[in-house]
PDB file of N, CA and C in Angstrom:
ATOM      1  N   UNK A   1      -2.445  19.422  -2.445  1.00  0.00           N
ATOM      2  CA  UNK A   1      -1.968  18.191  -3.034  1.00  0.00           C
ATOM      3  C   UNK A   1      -0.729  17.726  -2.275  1.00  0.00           C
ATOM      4  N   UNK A   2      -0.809  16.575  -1.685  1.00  0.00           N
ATOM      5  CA  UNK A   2       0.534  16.244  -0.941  1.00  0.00           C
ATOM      6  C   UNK A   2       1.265  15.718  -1.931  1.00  0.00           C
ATOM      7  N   UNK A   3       2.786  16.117  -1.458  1.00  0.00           N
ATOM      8  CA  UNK A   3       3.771  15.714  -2.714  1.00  0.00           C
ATOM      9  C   UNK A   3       4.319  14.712  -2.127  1.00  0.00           C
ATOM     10  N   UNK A   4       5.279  13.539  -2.654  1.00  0.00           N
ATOM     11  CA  UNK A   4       6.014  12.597  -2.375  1.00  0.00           C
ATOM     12  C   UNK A   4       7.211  12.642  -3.166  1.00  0.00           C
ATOM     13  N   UNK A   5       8.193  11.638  -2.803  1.00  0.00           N
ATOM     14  CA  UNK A   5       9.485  11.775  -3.399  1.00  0.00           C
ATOM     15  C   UNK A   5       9.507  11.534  -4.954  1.00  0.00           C
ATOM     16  N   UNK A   6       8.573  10.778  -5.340  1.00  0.00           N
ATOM     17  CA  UNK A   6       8.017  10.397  -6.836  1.00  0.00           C
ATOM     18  C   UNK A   6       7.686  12.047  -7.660  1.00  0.00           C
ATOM     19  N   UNK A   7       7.542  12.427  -6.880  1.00  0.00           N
ATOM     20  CA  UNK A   7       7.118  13.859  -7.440  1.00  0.00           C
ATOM     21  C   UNK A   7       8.007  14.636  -7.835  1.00  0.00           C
ATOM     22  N   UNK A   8       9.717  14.580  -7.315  1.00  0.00           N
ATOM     23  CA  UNK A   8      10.236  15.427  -7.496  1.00  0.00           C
ATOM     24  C   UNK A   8      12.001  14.685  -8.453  1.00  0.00           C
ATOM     25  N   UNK A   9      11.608  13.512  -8.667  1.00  0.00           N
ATOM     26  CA  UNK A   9      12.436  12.673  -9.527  1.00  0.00           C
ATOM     27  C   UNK A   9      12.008  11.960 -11.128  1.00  0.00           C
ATOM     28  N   UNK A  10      12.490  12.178 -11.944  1.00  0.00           N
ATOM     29  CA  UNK A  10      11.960  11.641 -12.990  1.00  0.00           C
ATOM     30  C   UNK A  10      12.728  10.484 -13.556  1.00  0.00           C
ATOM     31  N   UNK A  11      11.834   9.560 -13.777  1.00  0.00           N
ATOM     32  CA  UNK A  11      12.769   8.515 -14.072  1.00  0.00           C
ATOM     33  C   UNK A  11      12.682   7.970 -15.325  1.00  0.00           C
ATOM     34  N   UNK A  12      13.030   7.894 -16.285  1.00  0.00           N
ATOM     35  CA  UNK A  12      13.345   7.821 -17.634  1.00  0.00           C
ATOM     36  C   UNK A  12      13.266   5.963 -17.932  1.00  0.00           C
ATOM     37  N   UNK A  13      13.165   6.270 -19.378  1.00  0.00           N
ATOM     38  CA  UNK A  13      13.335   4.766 -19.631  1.00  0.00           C
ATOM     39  C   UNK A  13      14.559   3.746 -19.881  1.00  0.00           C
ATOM     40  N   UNK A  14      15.248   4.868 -20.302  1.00  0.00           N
ATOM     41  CA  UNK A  14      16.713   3.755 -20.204  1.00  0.00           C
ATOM     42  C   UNK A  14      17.332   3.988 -18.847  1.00  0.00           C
ATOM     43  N   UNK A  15      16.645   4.108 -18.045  1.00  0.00           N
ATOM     44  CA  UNK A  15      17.227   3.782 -16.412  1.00  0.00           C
ATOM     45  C   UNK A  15      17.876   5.405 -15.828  1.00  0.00           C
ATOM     46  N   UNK A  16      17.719   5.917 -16.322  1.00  0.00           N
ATOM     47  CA  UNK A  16      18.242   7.375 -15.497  1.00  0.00           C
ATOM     48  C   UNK A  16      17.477   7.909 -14.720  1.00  0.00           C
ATOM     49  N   UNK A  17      18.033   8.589 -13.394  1.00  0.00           N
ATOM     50  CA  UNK A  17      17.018   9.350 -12.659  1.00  0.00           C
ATOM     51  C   UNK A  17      17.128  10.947 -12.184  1.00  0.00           C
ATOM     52  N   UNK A  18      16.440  11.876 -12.730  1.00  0.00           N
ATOM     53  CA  UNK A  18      16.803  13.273 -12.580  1.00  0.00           C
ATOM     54  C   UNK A  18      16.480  13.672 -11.405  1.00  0.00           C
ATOM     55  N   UNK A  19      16.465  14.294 -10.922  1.00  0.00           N
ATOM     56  CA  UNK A  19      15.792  15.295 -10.084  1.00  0.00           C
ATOM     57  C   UNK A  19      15.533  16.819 -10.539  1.00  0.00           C
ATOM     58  N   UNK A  20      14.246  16.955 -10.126  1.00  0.00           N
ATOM     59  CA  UNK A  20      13.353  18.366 -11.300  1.00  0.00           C
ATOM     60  C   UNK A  20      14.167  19.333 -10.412  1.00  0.00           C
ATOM     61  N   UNK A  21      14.125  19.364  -9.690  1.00  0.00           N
ATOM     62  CA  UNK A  21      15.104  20.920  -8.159  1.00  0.00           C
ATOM     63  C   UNK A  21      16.295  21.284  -9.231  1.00  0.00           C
ATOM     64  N   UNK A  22      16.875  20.197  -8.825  1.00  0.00           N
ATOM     65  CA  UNK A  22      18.442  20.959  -9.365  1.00  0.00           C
ATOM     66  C   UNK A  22      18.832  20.218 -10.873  1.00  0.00           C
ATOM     67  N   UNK A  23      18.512  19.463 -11.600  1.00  0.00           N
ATOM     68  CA  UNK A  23      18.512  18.855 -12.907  1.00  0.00           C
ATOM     69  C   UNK A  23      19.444  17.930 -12.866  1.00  0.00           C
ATOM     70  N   UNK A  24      20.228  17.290 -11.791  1.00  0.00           N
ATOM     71  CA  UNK A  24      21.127  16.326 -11.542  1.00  0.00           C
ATOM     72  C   UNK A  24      20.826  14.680 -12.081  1.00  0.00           C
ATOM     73  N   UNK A  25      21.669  14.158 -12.387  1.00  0.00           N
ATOM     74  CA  UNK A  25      21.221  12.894 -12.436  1.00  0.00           C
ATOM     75  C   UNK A  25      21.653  12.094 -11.303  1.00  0.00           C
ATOM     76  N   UNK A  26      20.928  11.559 -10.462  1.00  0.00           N
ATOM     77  CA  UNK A  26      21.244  10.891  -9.579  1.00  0.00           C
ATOM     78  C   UNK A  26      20.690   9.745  -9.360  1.00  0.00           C
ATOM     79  N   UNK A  27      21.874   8.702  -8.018  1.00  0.00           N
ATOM     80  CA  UNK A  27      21.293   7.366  -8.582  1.00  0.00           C
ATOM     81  C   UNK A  27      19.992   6.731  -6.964  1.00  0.00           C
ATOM     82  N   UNK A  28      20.944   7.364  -6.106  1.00  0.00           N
ATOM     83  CA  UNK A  28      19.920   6.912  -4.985  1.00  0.00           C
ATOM     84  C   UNK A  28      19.042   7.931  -4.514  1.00  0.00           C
ATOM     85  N   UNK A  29      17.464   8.359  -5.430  1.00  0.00           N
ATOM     86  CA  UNK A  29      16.947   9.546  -4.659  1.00  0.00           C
ATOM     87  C   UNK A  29      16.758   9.569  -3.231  1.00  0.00           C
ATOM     88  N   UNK A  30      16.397   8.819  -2.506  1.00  0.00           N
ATOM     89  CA  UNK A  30      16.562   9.166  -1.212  1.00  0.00           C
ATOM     90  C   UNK A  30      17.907   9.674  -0.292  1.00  0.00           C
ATOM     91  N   UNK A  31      19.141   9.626  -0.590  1.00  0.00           N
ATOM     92  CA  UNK A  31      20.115   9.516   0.063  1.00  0.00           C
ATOM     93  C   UNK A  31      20.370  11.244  -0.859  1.00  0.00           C
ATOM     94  N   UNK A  32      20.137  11.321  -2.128  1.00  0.00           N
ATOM     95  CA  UNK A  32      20.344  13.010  -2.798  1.00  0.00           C
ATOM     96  C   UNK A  32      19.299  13.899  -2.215  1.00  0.00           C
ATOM     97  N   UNK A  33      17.577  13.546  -1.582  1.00  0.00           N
ATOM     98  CA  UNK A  33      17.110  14.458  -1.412  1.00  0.00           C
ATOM     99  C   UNK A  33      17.807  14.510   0.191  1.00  0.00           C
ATOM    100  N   UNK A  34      18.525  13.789   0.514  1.00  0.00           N
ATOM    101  CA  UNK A  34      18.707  14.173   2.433  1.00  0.00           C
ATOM    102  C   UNK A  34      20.072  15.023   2.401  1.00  0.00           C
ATOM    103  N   UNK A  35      20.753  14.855   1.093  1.00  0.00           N
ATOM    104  CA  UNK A  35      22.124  15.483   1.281  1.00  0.00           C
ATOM    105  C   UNK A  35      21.598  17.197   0.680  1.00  0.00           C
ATOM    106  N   UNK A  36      21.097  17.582  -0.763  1.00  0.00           N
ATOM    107  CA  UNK A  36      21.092  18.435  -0.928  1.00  0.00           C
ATOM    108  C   UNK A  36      19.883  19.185  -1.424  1.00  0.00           C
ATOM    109  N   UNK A  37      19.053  18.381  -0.714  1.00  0.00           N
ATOM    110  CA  UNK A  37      17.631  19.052  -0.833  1.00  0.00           C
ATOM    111  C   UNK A  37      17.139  18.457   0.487  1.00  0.00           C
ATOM    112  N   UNK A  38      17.444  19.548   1.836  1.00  0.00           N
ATOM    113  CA  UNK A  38      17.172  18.508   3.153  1.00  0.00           C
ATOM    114  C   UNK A  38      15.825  18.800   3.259  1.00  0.00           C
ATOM    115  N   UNK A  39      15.378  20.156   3.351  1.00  0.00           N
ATOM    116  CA  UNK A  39      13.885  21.009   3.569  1.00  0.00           C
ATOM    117  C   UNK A  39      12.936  20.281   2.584  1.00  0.00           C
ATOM    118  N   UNK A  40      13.248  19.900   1.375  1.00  0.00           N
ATOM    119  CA  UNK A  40      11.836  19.472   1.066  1.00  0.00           C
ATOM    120  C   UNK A  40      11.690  17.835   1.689  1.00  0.00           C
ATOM    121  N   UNK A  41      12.875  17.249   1.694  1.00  0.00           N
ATOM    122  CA  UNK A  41      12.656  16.209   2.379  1.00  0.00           C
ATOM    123  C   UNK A  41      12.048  15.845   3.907  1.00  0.00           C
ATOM    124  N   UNK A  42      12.185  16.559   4.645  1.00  0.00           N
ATOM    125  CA  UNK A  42      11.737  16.906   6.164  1.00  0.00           C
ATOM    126  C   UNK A  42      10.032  17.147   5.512  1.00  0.00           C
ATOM    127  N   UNK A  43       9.767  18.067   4.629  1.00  0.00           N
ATOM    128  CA  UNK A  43       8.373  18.317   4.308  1.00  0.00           C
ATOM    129  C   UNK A  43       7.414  17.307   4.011  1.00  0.00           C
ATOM    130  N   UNK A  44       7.998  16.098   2.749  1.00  0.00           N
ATOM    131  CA  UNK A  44       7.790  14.687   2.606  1.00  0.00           C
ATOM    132  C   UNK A  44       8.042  13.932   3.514  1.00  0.00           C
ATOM    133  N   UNK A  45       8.476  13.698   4.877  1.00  0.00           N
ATOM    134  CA  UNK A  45       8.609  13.443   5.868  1.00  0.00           C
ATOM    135  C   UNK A  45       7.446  13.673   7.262  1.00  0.00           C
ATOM    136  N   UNK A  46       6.924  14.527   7.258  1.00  0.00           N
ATOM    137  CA  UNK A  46       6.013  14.996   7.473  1.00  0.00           C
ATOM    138  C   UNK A  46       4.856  15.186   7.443  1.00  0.00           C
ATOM    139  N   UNK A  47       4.777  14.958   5.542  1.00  0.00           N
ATOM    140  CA  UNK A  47       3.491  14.239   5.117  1.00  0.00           C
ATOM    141  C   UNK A  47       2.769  13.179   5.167  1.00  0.00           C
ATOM    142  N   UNK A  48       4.071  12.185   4.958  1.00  0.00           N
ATOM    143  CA  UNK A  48       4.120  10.901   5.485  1.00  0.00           C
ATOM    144  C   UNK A  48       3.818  10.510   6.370  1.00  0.00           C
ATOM    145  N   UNK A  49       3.953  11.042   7.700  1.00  0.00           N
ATOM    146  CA  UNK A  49       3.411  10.885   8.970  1.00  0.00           C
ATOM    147  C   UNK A  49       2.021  11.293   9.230  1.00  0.00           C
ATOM    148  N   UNK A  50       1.570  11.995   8.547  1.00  0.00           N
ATOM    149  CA  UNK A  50       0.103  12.834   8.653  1.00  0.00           C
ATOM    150  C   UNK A  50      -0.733  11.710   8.196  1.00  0.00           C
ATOM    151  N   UNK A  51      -0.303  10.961   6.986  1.00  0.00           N
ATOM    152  CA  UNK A  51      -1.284  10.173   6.136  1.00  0.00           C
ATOM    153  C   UNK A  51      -1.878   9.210   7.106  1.00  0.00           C
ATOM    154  N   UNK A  52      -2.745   8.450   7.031  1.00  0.00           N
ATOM    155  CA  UNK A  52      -3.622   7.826   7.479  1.00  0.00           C
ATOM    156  C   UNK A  52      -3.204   6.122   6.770  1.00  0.00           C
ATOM    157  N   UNK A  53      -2.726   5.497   8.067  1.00  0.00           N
ATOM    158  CA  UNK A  53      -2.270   4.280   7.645  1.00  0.00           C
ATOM    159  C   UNK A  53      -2.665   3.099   8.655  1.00  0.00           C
ATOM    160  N   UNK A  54      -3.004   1.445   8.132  1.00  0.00           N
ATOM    161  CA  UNK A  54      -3.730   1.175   8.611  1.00  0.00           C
ATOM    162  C   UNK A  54      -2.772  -0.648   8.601  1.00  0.00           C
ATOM    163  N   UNK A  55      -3.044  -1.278   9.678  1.00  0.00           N
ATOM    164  CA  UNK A  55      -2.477  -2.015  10.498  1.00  0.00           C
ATOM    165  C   UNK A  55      -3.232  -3.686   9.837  1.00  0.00           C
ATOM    166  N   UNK A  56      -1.971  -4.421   9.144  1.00  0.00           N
ATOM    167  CA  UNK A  56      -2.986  -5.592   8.533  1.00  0.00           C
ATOM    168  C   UNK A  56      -2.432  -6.487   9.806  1.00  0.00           C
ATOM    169  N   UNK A  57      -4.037  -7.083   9.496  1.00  0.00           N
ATOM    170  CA  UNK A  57      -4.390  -7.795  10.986  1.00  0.00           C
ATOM    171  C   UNK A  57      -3.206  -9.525  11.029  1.00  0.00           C
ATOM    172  N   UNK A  58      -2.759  -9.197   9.563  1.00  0.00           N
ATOM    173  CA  UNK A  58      -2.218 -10.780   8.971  1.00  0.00           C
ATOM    174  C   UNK A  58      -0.721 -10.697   9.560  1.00  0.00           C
ATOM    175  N   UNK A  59       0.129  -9.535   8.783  1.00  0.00           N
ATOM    176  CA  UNK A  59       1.139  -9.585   9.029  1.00  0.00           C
ATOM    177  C   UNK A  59       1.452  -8.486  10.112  1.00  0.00           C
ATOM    178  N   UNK A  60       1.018  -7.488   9.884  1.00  0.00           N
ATOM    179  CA  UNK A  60       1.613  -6.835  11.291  1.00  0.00           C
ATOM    180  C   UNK A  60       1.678  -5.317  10.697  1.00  0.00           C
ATOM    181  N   UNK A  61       2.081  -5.619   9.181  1.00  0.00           N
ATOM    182  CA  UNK A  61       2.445  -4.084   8.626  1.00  0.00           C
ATOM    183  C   UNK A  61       1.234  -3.454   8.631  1.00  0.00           C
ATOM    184  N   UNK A  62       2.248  -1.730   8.619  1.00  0.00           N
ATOM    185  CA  UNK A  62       1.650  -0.693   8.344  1.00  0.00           C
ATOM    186  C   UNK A  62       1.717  -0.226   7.075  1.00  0.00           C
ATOM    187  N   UNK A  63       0.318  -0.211   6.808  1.00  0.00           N
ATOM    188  CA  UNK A  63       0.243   0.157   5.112  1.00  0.00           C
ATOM    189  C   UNK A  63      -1.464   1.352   5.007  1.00  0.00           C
ATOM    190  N   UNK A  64      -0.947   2.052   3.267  1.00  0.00           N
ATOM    191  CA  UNK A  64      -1.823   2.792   3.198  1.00  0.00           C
ATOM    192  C   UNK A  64      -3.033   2.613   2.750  1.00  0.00           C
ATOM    193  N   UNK A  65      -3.559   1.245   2.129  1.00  0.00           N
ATOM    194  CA  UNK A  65      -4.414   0.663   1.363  1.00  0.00           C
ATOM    195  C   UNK A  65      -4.823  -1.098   1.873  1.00  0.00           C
ATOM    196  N   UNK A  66      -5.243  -1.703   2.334  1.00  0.00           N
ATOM    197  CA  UNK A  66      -5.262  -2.234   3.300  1.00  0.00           C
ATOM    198  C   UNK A  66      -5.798  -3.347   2.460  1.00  0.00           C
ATOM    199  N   UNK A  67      -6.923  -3.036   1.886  1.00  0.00           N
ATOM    200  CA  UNK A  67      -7.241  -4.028   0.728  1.00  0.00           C
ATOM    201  C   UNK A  67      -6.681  -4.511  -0.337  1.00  0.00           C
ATOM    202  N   UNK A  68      -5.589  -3.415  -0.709  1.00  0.00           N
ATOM    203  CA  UNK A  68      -4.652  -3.884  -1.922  1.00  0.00           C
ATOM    204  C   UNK A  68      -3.784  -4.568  -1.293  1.00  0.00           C
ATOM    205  N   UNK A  69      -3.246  -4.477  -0.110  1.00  0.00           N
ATOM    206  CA  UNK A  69      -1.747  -5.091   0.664  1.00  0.00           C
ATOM    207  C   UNK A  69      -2.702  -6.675   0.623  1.00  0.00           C
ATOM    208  N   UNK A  70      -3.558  -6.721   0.974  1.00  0.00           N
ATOM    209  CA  UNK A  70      -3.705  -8.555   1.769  1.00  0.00           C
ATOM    210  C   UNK A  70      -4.357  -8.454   0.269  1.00  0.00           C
ATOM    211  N   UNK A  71      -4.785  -7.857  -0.979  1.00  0.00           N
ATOM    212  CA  UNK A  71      -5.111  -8.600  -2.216  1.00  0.00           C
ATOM    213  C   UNK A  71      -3.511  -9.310  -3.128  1.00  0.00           C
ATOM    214  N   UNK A  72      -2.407  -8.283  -2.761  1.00  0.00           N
ATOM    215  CA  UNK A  72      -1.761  -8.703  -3.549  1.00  0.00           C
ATOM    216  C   UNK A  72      -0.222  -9.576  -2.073  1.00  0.00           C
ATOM    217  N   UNK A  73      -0.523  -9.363  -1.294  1.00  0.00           N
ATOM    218  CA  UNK A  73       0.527 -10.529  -0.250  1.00  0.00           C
ATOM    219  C   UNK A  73      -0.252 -11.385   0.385  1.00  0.00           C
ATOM    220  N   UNK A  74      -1.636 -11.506   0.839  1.00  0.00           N
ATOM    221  CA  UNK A  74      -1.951 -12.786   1.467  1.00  0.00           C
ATOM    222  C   UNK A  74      -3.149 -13.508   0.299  1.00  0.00           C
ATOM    223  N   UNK A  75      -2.751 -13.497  -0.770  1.00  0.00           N
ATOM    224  CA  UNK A  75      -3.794 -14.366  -1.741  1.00  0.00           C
ATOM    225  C   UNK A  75      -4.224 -15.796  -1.429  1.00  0.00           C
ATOM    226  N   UNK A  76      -3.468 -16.353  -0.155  1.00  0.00           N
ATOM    227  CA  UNK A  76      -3.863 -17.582   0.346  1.00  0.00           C
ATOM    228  C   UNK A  76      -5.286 -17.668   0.943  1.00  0.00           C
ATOM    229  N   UNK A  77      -5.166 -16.406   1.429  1.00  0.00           N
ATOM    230  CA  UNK A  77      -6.178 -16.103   2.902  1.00  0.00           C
ATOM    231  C   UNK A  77      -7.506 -15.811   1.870  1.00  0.00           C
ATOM    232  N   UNK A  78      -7.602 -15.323   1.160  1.00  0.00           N
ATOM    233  CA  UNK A  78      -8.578 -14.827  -0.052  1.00  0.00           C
ATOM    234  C   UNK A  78      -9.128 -15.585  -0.989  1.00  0.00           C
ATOM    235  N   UNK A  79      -7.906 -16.573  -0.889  1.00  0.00           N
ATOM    236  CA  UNK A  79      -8.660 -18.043  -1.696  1.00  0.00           C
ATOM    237  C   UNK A  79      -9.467 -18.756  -0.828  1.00  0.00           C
ATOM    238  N   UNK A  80      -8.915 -18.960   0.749  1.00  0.00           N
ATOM    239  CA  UNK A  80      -9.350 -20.004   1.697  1.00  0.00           C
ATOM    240  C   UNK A  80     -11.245 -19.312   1.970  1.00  0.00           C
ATOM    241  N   UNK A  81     -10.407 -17.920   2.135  1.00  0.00           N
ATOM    242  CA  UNK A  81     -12.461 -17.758   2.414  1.00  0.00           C
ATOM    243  C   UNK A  81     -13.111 -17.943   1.349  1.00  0.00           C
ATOM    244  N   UNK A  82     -12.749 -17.733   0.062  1.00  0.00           N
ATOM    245  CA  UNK A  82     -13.800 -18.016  -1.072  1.00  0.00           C
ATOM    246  C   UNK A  82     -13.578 -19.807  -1.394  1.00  0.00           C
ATOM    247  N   UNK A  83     -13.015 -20.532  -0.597  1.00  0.00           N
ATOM    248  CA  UNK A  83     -13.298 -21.855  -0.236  1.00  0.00           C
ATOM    249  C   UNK A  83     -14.617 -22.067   0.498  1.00  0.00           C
ATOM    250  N   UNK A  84     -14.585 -21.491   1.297  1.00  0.00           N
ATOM    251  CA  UNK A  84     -15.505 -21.703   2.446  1.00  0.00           C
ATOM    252  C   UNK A  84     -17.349 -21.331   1.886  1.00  0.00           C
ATOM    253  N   UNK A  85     -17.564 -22.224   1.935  1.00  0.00           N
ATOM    254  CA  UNK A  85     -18.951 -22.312   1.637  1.00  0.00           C
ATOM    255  C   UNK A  85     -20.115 -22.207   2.862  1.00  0.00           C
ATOM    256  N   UNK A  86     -21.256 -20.962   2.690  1.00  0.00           N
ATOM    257  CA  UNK A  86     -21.819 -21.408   4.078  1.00  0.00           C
ATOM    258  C   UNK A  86     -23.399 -22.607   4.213  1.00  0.00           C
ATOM    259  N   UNK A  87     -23.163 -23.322   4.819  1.00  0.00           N
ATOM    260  CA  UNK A  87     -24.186 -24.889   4.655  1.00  0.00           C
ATOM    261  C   UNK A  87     -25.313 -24.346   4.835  1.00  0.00           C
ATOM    262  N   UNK A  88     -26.464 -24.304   3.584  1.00  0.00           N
ATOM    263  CA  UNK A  88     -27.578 -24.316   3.362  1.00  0.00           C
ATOM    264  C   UNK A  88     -28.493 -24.836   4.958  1.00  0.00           C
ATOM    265  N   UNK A  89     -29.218 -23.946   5.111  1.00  0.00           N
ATOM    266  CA  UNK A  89     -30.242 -24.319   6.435  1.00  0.00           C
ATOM    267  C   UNK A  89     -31.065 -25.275   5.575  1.00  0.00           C
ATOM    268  N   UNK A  90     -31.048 -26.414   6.305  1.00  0.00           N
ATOM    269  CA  UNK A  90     -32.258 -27.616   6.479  1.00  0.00           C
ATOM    270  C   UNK A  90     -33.322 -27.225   6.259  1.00  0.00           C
ATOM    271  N   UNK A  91     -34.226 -27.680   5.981  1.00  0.00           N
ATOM    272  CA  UNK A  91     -36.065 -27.465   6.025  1.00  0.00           C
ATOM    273  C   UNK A  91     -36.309 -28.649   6.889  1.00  0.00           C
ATOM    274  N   UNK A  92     -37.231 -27.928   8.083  1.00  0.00           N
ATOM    275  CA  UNK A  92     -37.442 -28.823   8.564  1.00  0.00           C
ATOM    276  C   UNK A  92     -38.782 -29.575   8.017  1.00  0.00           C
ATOM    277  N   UNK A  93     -39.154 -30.763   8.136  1.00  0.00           N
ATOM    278  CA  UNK A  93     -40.146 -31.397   7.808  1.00  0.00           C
ATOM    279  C   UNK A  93     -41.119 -31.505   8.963  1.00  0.00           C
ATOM    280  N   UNK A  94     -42.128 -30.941   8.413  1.00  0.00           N
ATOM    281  CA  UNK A  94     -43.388 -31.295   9.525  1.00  0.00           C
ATOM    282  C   UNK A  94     -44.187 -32.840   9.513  1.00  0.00           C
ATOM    283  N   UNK A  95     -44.358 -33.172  10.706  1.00  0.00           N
ATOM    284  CA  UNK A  95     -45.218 -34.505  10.556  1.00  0.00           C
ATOM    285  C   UNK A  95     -46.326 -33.826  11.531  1.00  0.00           C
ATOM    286  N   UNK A  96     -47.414 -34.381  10.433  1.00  0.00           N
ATOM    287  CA  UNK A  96     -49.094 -33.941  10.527  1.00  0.00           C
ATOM    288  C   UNK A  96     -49.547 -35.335  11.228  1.00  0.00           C
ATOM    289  N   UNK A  97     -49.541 -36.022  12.425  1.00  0.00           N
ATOM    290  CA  UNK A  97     -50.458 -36.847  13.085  1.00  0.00           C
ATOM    291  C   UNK A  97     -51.472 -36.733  14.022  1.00  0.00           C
ATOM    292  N   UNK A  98     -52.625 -37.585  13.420  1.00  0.00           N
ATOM    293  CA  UNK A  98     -53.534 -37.073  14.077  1.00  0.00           C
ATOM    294  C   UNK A  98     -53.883 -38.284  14.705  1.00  0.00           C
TER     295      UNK A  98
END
């Protein structure tokens, strides 16, 4: 199971944020796991890089879900193709002269 930084902070409802390691309350988890939890951070670091991430053709970013990124930032582009209608082929008409 790969872990992420979500994994090792709990964040409460009236706005507090713990960390499960050492039971601290802290306010910026990223800047507490680099000061005193460096090793698991390097590990989540690591993981991160392993994951499999994929390049939207729109904006440029790198993201992990490719369909959710351009469903929920390019909703323009998603409307315009379900604009686009494709034009019914003609029948052609035969003429029978004899």
């Amino acid at each position: 199971m790969t872990k992420n930084l979500n994994d090792f902070i709990v964040r409460r409802k009236d706005g507090l944020k713990i960390c499960k390691i050492c039971q601290s309350i802290i306010e910026d988890e990223h800047d507490h796991m680099m000061r005193r939890h460096s090793k698991y951070m390097q590990y989540i670091e690591k993981k991160e890089e392993k994951e499999e991430k994929y390049m939207c053709c729109y904006c440029g970013l790198w993201v992990k879900n490719w369909r959710l990124h351009v469903k929920d930032q390019h909703p323009e582009i998603i409307a315009d193709a379900s604009r686009r209608v494709k034009p019914e082929p003609e029948e052609e008409e035969f003429e029978f002269s004899f």
